[in-house]
C-alpha atoms as a PDB file:
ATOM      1  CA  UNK A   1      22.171 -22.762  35.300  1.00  0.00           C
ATOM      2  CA  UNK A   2      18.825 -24.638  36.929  1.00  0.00           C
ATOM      3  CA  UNK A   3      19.740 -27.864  36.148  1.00  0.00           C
ATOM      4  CA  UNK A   4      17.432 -28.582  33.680  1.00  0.00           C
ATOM      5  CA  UNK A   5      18.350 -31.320  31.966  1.00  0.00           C
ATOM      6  CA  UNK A   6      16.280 -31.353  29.090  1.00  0.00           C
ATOM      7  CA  UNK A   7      16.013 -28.017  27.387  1.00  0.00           C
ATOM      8  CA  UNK A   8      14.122 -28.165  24.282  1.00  0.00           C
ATOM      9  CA  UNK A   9      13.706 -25.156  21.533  1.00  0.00           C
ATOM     10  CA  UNK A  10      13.719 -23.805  18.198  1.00  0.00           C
ATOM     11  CA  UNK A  11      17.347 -22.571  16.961  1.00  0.00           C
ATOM     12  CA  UNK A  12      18.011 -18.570  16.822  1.00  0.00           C
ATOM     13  CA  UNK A  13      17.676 -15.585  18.769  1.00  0.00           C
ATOM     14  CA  UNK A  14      21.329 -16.614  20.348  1.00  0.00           C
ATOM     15  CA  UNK A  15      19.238 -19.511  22.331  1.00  0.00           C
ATOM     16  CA  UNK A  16      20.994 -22.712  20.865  1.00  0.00           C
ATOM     17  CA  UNK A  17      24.067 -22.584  23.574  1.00  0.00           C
ATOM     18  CA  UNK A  18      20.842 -22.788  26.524  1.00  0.00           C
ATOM     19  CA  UNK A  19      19.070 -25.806  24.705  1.00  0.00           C
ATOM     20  CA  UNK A  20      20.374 -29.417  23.868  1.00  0.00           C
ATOM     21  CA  UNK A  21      17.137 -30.244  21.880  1.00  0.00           C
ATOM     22  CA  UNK A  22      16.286 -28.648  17.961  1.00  0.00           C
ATOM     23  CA  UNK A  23      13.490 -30.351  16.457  1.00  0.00           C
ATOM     24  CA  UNK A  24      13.300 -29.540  12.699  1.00  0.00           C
ATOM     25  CA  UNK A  25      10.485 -27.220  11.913  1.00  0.00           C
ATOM     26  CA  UNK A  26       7.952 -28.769   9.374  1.00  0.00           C
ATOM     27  CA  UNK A  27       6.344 -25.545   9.202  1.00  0.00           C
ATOM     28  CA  UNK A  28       6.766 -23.918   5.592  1.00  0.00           C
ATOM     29  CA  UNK A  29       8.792 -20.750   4.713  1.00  0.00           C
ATOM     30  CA  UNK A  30       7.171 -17.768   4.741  1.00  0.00           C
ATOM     31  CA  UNK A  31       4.739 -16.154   7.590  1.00  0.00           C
ATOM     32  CA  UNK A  32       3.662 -17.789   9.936  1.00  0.00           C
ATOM     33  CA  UNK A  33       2.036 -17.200  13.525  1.00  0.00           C
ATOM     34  CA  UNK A  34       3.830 -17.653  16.372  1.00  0.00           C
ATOM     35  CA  UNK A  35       1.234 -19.749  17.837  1.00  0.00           C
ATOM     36  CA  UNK A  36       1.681 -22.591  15.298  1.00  0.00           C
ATOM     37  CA  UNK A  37       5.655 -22.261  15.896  1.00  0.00           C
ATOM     38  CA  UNK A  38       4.822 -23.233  19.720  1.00  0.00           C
ATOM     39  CA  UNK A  39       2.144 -25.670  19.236  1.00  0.00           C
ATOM     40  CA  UNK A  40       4.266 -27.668  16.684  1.00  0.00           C
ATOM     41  CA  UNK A  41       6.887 -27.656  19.463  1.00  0.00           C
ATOM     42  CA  UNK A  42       4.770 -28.997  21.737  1.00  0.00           C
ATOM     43  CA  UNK A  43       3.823 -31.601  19.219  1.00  0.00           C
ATOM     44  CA  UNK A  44       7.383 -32.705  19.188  1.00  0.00           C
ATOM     45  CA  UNK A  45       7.620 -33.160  22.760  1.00  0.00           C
ATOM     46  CA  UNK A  46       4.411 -36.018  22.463  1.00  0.00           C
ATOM     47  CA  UNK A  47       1.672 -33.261  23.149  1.00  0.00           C
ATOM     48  CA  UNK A  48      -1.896 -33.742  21.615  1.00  0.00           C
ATOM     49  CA  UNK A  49      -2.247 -30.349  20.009  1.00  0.00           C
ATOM     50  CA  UNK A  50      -6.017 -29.241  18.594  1.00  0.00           C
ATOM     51  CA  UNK A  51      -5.336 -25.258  18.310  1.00  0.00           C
ATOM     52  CA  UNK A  52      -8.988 -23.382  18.787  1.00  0.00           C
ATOM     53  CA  UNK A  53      -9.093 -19.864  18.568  1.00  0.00           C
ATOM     54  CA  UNK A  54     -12.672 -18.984  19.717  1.00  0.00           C
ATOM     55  CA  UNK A  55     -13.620 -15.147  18.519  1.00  0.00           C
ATOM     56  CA  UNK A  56     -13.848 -12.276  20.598  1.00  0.00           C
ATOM     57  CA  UNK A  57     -17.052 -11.631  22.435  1.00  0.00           C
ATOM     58  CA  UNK A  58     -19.663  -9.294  21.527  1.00  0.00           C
ATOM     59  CA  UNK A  59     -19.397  -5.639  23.036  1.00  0.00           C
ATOM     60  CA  UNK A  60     -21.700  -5.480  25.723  1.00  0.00           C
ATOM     61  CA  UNK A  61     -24.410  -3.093  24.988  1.00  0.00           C
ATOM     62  CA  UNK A  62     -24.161  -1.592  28.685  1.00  0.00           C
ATOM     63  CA  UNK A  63     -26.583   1.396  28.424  1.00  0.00           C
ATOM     64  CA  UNK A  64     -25.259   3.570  31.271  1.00  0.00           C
ATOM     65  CA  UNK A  65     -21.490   2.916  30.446  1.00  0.00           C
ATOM     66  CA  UNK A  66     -18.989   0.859  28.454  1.00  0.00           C
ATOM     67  CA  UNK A  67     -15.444   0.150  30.368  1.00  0.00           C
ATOM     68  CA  UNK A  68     -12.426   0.321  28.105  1.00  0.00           C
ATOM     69  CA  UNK A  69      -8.794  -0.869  28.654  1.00  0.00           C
ATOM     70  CA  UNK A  70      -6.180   0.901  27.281  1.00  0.00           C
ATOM     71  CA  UNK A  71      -2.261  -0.494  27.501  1.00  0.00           C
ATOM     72  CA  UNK A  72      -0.407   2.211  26.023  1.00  0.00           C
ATOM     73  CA  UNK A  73       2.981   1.078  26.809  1.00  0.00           C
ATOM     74  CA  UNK A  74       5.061  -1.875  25.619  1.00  0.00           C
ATOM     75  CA  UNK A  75       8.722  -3.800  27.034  1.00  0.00           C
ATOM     76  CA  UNK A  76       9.889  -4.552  23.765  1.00  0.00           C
ATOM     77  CA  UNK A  77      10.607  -1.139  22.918  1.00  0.00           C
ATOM     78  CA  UNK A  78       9.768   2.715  21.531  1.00  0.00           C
ATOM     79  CA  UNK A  79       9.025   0.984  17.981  1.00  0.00           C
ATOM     80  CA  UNK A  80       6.353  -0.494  19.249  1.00  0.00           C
ATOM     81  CA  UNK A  81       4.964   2.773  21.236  1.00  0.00           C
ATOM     82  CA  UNK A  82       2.304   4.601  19.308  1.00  0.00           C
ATOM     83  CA  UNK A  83       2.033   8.057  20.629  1.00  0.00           C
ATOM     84  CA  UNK A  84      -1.538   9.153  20.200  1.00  0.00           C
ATOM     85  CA  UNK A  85      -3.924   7.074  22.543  1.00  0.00           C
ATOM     86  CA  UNK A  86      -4.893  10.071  24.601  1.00  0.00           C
ATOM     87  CA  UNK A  87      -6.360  12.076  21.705  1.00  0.00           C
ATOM     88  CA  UNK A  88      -8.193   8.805  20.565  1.00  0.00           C
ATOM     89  CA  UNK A  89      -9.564   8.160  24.262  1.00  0.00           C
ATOM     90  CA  UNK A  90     -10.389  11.835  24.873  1.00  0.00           C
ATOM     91  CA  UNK A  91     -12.551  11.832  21.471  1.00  0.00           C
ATOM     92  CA  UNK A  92     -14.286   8.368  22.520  1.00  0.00           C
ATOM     93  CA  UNK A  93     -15.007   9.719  25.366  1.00  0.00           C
ATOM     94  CA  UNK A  94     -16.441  12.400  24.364  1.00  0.00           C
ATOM     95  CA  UNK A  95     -18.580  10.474  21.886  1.00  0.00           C
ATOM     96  CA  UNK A  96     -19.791   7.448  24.804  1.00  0.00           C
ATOM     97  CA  UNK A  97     -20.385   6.507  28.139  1.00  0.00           C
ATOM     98  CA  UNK A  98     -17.023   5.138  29.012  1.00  0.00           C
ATOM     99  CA  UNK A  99     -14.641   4.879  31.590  1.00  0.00           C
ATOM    100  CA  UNK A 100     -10.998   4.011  30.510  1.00  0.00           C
ATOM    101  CA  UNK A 101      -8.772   1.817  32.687  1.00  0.00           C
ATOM    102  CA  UNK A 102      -4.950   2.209  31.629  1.00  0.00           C
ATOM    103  CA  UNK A 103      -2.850  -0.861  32.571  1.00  0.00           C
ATOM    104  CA  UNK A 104       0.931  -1.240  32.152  1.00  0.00           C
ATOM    105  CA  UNK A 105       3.644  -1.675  34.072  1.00  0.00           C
ATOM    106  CA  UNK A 106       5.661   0.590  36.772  1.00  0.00           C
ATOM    107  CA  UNK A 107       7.968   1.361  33.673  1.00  0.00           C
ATOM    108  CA  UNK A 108       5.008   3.253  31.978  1.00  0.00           C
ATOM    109  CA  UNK A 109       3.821   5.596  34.852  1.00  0.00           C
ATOM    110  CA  UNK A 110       5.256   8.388  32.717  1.00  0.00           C
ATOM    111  CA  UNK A 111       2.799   7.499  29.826  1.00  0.00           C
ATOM    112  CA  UNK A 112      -0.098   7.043  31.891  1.00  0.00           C
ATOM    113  CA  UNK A 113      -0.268   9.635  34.342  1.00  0.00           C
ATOM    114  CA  UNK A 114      -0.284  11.985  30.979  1.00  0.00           C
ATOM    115  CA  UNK A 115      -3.378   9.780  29.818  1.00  0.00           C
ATOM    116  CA  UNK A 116      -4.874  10.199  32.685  1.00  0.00           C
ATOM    117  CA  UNK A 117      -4.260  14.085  33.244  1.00  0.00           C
ATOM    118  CA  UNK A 118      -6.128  14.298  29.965  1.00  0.00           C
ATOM    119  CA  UNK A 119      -9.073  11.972  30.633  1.00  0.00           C
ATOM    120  CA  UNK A 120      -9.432  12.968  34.280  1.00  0.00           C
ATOM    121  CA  UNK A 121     -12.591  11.300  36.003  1.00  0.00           C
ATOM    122  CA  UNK A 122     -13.389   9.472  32.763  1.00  0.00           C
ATOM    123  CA  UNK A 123      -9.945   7.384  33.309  1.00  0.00           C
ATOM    124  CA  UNK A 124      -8.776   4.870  36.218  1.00  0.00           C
ATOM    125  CA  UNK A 125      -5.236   4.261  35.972  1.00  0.00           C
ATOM    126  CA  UNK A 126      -4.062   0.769  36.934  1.00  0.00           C
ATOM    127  CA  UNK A 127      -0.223   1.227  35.637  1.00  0.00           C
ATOM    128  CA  UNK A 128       2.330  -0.263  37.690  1.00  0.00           C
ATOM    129  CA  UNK A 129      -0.343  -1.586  40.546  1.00  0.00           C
ATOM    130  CA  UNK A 130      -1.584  -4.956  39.108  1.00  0.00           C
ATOM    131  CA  UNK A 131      -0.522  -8.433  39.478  1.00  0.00           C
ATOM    132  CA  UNK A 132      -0.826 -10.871  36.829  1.00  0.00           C
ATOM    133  CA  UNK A 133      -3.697 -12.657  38.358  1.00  0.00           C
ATOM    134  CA  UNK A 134      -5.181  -8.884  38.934  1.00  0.00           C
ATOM    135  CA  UNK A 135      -4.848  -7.904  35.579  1.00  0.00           C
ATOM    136  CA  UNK A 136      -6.604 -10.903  34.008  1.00  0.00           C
ATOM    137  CA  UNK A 137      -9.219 -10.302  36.060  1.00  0.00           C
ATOM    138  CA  UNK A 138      -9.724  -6.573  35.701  1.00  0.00           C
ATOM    139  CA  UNK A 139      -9.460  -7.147  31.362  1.00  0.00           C
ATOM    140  CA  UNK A 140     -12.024 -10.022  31.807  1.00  0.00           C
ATOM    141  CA  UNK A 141     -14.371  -7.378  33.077  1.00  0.00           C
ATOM    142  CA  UNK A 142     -13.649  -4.956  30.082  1.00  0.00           C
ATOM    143  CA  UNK A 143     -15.746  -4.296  27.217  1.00  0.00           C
ATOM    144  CA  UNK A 144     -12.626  -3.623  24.931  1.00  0.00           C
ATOM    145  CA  UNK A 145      -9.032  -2.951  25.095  1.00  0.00           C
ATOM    146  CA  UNK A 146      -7.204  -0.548  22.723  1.00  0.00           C
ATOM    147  CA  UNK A 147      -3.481  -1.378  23.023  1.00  0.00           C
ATOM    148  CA  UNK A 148      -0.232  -1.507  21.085  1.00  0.00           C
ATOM    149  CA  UNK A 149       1.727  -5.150  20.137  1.00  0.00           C
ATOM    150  CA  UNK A 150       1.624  -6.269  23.729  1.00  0.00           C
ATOM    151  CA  UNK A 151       1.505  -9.222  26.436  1.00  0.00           C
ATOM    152  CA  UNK A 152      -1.518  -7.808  27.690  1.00  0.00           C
ATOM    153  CA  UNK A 153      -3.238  -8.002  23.946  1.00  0.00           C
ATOM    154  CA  UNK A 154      -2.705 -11.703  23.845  1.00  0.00           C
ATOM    155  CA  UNK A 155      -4.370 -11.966  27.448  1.00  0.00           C
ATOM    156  CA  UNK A 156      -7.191 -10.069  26.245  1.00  0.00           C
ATOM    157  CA  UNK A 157      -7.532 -12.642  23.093  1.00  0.00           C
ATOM    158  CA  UNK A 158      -7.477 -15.276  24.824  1.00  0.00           C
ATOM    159  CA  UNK A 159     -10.103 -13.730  27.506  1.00  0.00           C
ATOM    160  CA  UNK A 160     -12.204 -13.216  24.118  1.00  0.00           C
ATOM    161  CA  UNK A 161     -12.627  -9.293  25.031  1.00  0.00           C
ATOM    162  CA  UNK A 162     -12.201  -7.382  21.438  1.00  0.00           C
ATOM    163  CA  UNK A 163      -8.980  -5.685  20.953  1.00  0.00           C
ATOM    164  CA  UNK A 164      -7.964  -2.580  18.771  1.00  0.00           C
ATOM    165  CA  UNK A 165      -4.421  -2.773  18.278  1.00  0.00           C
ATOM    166  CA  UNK A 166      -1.976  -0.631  16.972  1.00  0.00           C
ATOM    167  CA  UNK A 167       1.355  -2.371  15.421  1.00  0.00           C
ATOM    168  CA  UNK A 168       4.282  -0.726  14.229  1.00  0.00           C
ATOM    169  CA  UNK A 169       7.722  -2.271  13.680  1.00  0.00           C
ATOM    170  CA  UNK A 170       6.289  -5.680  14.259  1.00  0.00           C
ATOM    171  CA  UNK A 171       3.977  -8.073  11.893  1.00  0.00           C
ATOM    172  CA  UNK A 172       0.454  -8.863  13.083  1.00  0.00           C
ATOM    173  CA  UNK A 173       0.484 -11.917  10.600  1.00  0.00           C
ATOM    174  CA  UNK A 174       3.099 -13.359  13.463  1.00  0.00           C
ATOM    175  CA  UNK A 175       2.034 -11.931  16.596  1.00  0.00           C
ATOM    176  CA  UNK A 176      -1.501 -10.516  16.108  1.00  0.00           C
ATOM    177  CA  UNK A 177      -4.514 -11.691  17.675  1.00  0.00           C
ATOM    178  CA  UNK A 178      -5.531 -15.247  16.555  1.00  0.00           C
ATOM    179  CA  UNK A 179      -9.504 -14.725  17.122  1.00  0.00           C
ATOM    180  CA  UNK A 180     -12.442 -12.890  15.264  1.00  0.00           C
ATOM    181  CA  UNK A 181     -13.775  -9.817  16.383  1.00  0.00           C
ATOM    182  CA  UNK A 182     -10.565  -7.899  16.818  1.00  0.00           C
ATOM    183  CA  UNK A 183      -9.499  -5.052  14.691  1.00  0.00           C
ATOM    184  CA  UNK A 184      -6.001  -3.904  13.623  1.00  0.00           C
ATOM    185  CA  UNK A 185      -4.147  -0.308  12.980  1.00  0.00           C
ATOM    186  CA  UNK A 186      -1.241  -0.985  10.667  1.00  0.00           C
ATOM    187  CA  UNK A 187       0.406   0.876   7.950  1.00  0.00           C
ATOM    188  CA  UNK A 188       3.085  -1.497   5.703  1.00  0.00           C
ATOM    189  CA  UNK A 189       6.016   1.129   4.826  1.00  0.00           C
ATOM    190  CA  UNK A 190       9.080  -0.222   2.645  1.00  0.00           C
ATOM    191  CA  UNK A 191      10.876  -1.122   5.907  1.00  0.00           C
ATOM    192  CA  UNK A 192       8.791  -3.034   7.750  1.00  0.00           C
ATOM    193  CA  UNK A 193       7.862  -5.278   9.397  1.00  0.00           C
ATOM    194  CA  UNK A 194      11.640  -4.185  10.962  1.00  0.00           C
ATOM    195  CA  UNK A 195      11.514  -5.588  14.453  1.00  0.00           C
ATOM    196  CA  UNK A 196      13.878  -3.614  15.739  1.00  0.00           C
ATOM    197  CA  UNK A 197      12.984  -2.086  19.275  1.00  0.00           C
ATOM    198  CA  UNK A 198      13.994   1.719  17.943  1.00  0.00           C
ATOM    199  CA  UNK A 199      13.161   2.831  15.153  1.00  0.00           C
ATOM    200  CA  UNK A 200      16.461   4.204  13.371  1.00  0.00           C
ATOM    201  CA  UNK A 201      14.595   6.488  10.992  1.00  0.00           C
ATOM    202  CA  UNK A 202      11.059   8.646  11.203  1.00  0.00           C
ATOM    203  CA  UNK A 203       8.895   6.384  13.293  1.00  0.00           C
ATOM    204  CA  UNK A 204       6.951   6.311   9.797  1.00  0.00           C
ATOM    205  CA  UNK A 205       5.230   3.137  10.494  1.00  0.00           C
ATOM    206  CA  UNK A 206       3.737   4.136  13.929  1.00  0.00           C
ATOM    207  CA  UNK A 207       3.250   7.579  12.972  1.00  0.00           C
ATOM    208  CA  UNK A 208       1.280   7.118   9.631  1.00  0.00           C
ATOM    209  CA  UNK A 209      -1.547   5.784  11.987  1.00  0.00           C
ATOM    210  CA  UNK A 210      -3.970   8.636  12.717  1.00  0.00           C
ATOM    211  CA  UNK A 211      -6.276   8.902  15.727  1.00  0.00           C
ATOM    212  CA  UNK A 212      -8.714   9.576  13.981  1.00  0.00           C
ATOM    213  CA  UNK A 213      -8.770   6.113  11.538  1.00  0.00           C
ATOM    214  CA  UNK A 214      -8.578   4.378  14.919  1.00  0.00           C
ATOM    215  CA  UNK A 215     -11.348   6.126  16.406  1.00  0.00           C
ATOM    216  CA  UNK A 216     -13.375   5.275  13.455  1.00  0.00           C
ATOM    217  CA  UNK A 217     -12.601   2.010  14.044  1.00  0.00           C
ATOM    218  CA  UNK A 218     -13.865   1.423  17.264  1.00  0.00           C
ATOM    219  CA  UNK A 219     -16.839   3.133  16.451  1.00  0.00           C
ATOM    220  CA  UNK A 220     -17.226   0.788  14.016  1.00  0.00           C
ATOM    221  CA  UNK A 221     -16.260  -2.116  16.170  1.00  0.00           C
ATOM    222  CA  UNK A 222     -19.398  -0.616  19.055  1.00  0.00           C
ATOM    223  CA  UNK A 223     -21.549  -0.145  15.870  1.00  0.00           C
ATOM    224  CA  UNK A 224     -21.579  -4.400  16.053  1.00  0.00           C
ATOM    225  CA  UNK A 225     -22.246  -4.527  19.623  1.00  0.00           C
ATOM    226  CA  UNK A 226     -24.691  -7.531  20.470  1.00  0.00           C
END
């Protein structure tokens, strides 16, 4: 359809009919990050691959006020939604100087203006008014970001700002964050990881994470502050 005339790519996912080039993976059965999946692709291809994943940075101990992200949305679907991140910033805010900055796309504007009807002047919501190149900068400025399974936790990663994130129907052993310093909400039920995009059942996963074990955590995650 572009004329590309070399598409290259792993089989599945209904992609083999767009590519005419399937290495054969090296990479052992079992779990594996989708990182090393990409990187061994590019190996294929003649690239010089030395995979670093530097940790997150320490949590600026700002004594007048800490800045937060918060990315409560996610494209890939409801599964991946968790429902409670205006209780946890309410109660963090409560507990220290922060201001919260929600980012997301147009499609969560429902989601955020909640948030930010419950956080009121202690929230700035971004949602649906940054470009790429805005919202890198604007996470590079933040102290943390609490988030579900998103895009914009793998730009924080790789910006080094800490992330608490919250996973549901997906496995953070594939698609979590690759560097230290980052924490992770995730409850293993008997059907998951599922990655399916709706949950056909409860919303177990997701729902068996309490606000108040993820406040906790970031607590715990300030209590390391440098």
């Amino acid at each position: 359809m572009a004329d590309i005339p070399r598409r290259v790519g792993w089989r599945g996912h209904w992609r083999r009919w767009l590519i005419n080039q399937c290495p054969r993976q090296s990479i052992p059965l079992g779990i594996v990050h989708q990182t090393y999946k990409y990187l061994e692709l590019a190996s294929t291809l003649g690239a010089v691959v030395k995979p670093e994943f530097p940790p997150a940075k320490s949590i600026t101990d700002r004594r007048e006020h800490f800045k937060f992200g918060l990315c409560p949305g996610a494209e890939y679907g409801p599964a991946k939604q968790w429902p409670r991140f205006a209780e946890v910033a309410q109660e963090i805010a409560g507990r220290f100087p922060v201001q919260w900055i929600l980012f997301g796309t147009a499609g969560d504007g429902a989601i955020g203006a909640k948030i930010a009807g419950v956080l009121g002047d202690k929230c700035v919501n971004r949602i649906g008014q940054t470009t790429l190149e805005q919202l890198i900068n604007e996470l590079r400025d933040c102290d943390l970001l609490l988030t579900n399974d998103t895009g914009t936790m793998h730009l924080a990663d790789l910006l080094r700002v800490p992330t608490a994130s919250i996973f549901g129907s997906t496995e953070p052993q594939r698609t979590g964050p690759l560097g230290q310093g980052h924490r992770i909400f995730r409850h293993h039920v008997e059907c998951s990881p599922c990655f399916l995009r709706e949950c056909p059942l409860d919303f177990r996963c997701m729902a068996a994470v309490t606000s108040a074990e993820v406040v906790v955590g970031i607590e715990r995650m300030l209590a390391r502050r440098g």
